[in-house]
Protein backbone atom coordinates (compact mmCIF):
# COMPACT_ATOMS: atom_id res chain seq x y z
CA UNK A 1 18.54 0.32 29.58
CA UNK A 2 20.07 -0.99 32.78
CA UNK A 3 18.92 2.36 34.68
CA UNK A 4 16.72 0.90 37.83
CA UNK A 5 13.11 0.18 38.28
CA UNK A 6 10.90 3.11 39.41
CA UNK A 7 8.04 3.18 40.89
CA UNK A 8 6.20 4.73 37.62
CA UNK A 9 8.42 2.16 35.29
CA UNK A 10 8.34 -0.96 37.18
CA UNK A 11 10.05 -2.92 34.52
CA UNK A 12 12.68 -0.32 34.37
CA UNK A 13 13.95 0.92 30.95
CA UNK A 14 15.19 -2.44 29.22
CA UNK A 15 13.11 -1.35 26.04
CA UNK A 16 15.16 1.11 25.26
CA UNK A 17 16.81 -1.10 23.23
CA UNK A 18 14.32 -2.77 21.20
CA UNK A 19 13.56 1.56 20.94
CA UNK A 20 16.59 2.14 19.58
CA UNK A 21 16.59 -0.42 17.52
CA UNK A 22 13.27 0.05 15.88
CA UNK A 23 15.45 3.65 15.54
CA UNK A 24 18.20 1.80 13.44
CA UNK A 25 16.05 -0.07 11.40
CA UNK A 26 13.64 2.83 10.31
CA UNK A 27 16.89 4.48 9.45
CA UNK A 28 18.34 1.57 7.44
CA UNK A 29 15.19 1.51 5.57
CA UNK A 30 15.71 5.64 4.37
CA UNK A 31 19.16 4.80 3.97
CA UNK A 32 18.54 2.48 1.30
CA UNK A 33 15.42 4.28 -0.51
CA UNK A 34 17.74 7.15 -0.92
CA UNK A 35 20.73 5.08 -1.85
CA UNK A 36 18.01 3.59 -4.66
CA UNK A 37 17.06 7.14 -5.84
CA UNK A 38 20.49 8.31 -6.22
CA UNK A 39 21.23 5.60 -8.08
CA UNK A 40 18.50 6.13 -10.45
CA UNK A 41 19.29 9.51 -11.38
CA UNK A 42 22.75 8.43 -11.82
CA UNK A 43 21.15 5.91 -14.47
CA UNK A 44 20.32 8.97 -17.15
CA UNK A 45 23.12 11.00 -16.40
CA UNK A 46 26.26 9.15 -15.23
CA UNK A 47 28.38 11.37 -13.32
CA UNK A 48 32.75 11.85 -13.93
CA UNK A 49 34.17 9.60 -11.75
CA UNK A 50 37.53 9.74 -10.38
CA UNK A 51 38.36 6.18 -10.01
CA UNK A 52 41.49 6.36 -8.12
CA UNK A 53 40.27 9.23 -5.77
CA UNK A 54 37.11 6.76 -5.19
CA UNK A 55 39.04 3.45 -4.76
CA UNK A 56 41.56 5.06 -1.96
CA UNK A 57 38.72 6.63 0.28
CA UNK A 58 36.93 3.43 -0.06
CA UNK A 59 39.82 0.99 0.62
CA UNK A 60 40.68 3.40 3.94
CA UNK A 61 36.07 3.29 4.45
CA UNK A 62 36.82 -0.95 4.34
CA UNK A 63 39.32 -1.08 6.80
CA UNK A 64 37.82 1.07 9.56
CA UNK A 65 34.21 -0.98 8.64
CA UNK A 66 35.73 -3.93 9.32
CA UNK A 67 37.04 -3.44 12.44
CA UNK A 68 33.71 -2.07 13.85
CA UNK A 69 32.35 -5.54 12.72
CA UNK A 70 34.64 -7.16 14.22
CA UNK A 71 34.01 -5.40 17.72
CA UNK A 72 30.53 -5.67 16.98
CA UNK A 73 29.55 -9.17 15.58
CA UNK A 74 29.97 -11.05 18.54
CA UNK A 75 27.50 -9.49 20.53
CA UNK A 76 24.91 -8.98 17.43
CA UNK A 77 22.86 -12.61 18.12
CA UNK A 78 22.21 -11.34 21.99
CA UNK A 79 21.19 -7.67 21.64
CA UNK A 80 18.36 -6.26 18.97
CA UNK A 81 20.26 -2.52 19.56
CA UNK A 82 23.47 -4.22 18.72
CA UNK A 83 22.26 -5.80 15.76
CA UNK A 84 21.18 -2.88 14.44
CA UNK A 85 24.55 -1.18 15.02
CA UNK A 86 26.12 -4.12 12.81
CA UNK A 87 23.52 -4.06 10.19
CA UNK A 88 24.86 0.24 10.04
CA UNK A 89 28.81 -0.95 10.04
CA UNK A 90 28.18 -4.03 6.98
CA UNK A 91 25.82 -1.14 4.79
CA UNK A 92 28.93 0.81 4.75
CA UNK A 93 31.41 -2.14 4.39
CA UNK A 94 29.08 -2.86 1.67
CA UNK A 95 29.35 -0.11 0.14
CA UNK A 96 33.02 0.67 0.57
CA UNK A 97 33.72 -2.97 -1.44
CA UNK A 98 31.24 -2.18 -4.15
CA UNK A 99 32.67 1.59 -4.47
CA UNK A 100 36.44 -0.13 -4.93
CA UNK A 101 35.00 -2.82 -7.41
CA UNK A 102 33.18 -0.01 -8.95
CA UNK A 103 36.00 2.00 -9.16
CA UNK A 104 38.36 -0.68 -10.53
CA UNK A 105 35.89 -1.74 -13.61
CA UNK A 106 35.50 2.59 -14.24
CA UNK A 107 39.02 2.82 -14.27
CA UNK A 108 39.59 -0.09 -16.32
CA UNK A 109 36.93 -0.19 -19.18
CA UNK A 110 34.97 2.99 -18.16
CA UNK A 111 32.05 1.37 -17.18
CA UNK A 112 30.17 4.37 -15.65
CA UNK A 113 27.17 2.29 -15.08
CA UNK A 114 28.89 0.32 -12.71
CA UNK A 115 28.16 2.86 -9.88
CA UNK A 116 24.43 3.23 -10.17
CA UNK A 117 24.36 -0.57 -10.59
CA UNK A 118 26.02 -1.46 -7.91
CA UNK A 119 24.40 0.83 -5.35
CA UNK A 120 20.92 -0.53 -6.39
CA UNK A 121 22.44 -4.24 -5.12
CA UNK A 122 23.22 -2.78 -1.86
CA UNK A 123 20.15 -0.81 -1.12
CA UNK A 124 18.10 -3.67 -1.69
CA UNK A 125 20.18 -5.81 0.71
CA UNK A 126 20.50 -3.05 3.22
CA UNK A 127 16.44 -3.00 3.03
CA UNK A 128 16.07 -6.41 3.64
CA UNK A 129 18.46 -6.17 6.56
CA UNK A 130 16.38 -3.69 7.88
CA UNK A 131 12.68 -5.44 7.47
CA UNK A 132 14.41 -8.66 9.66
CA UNK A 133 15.64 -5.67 12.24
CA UNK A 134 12.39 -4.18 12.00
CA UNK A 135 9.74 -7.22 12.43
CA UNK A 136 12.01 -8.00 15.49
CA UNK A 137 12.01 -5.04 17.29
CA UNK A 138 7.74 -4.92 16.66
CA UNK A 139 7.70 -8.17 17.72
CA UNK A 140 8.83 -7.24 21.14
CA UNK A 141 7.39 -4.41 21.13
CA UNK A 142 4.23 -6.07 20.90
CA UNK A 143 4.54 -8.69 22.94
CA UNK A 144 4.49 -11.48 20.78
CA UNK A 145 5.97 -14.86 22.01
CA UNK A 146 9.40 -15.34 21.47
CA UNK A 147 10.92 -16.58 18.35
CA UNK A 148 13.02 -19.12 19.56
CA UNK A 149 9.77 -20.53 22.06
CA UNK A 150 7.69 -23.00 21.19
CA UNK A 151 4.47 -21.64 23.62
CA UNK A 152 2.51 -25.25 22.61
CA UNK A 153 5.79 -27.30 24.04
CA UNK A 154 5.79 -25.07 27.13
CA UNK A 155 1.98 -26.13 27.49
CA UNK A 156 2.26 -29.39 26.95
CA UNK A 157 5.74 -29.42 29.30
CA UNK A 158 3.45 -28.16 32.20
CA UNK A 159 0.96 -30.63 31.95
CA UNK A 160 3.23 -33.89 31.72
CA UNK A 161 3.74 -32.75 35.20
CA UNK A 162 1.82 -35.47 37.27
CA UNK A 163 0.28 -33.02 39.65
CA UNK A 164 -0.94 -30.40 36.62
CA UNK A 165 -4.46 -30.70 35.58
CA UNK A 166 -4.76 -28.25 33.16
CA UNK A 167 -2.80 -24.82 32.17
CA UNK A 168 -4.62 -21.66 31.19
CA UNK A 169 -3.94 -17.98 30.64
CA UNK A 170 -0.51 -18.48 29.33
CA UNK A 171 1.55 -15.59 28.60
CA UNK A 172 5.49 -15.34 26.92
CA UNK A 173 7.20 -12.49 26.04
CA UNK A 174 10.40 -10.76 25.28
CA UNK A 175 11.00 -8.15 27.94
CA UNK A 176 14.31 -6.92 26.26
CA UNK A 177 16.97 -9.30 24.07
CA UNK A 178 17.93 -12.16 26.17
CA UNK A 179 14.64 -11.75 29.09
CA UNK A 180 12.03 -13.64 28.53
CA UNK A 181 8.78 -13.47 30.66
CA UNK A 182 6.16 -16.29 31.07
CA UNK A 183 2.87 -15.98 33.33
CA UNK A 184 0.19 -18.65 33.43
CA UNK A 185 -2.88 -19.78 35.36
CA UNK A 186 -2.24 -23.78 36.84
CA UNK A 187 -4.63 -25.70 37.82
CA UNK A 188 -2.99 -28.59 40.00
CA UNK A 189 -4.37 -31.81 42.02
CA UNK A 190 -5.37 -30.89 45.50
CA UNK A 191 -2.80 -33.66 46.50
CA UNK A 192 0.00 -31.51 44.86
CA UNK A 193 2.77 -30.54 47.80
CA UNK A 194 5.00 -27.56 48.21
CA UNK A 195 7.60 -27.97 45.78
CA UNK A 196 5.58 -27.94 42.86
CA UNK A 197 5.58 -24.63 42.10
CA UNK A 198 9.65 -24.46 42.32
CA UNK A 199 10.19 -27.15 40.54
CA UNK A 200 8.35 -25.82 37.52
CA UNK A 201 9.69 -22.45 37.71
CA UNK A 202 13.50 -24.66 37.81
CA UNK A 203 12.20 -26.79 34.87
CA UNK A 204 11.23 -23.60 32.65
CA UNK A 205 14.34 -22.03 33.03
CA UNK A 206 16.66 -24.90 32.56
CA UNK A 207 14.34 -26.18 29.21
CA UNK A 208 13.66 -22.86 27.84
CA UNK A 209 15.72 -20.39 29.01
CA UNK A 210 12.58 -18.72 30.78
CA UNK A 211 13.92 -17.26 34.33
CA UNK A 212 11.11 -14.56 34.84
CA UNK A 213 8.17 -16.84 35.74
CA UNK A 214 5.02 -16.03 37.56
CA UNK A 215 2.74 -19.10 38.18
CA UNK A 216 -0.83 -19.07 39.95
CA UNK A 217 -1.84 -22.50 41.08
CA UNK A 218 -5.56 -23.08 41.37
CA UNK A 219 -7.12 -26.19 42.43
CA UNK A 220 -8.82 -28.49 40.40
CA UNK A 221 -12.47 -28.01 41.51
CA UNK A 222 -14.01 -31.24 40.54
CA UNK A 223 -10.87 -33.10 42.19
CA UNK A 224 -11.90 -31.27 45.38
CA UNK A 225 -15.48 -32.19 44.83
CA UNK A 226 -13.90 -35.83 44.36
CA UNK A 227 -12.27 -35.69 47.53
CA UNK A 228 -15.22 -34.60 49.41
CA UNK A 229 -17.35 -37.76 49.10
């Protein structure tokens, strides 16, 4: 994703993130329909279970899951691909805390049912990880405003500006996790001086995080007219 802009990709590869994380989330979402059928075979015919095999591989499994979510969760609120990565590392901290609960109960009461029950609680929570990961990464994808933007409150921002008549053709979207984009068409007084246009590329960015931004002023034609007489 940081390889440079070519001529043929002139935004570079930045998506390759929100690609790779559509990747994790498709994933996520097999992961846990197979998780679901296992578990419902497992229903009708319980399997032997060797508790105290199962809760030492899992209680190692825990340990080495939480350390990857450690490393990881920091980073997960400013990178889809990331995200995704943690949502992989909790399914199988998940599941390494329900196997050693699992296994305690089996090896207490013999509760085989404990297994398939359990796994059916963690598919369903790894697929509703996954549908968040997954309406994200579409959203980019197709170019829908951000989340976290209010595109009516950038409007209305633009035209509290004293020399902005009217704003049309307005455009926000997520380039990649952390770059937003915003284009618009401005129509401004004819009075309006040079350091209109910087100042409302400075205000964007400071208000709502928007550094990308591509402006065209027009003038206001019946201002002009105005003018003429």
């Amino acid at each position: 994703s940081r390889r440079p802009a070519t001529s043929t990709r002139t935004w570079g590869f930045y998506r390759a993130e929100i690609l790779a994380a559509l990747v994790n989330g498709s994933a996520l979402l097999v992961i846990s329909t197979l998780i679901f059928i296992e578990a419902w075979k497992r229903f009708s015919e319980p399997p032997e279970v060797e508790s105290g095999l199962m809760i030492a591989v899992a209680s190692g499994g825990l340990v080495v899951n939480l350390i990857g979510l450690s490393v990881l969760s920091k980073h997960r609120d400013h990178s889809l691909n990331v995200r995704g990565a943690w949502l992989h590392v909790l399914t199988d901290a998940l599941g390494s805390l329900q196997a050693i609960i699992a296994g305690l109960l089996i090896y207490r009461f013999g509760w085989l049912w404990l297994d398939p029950v359990a796994s059916i609680l963690i598919a369903a929570l790894v697929a509703f990880s996954a549908w968040s990961l997954l309406r994200d990464s579409v959203a980019v994808l197709m170019e829908g405003s951000p989340a976290h933007i209010d595109v009516d409150e950038v409007r209305d921002v633009l035209l509290d500006h004293s020399q902005v008549v009217g704003v049309h053709d307005l455009h926000i979207w997520t380039i990649t996790s952390g770059m937003e984009s915003l284009s618009a068409h401005v129509v401004v007084h004819p009075t309006a001086d040079d350091s209109l246009l910087p100042n409302l590329q400075e205000m964007l960015g400071k208000r709502f995080g928007i550094d990308h931004v591509t402006l065209q002023l027009e003038l206001d034609d019946c201002a002009v007219k105005n003018l003429s007489y």
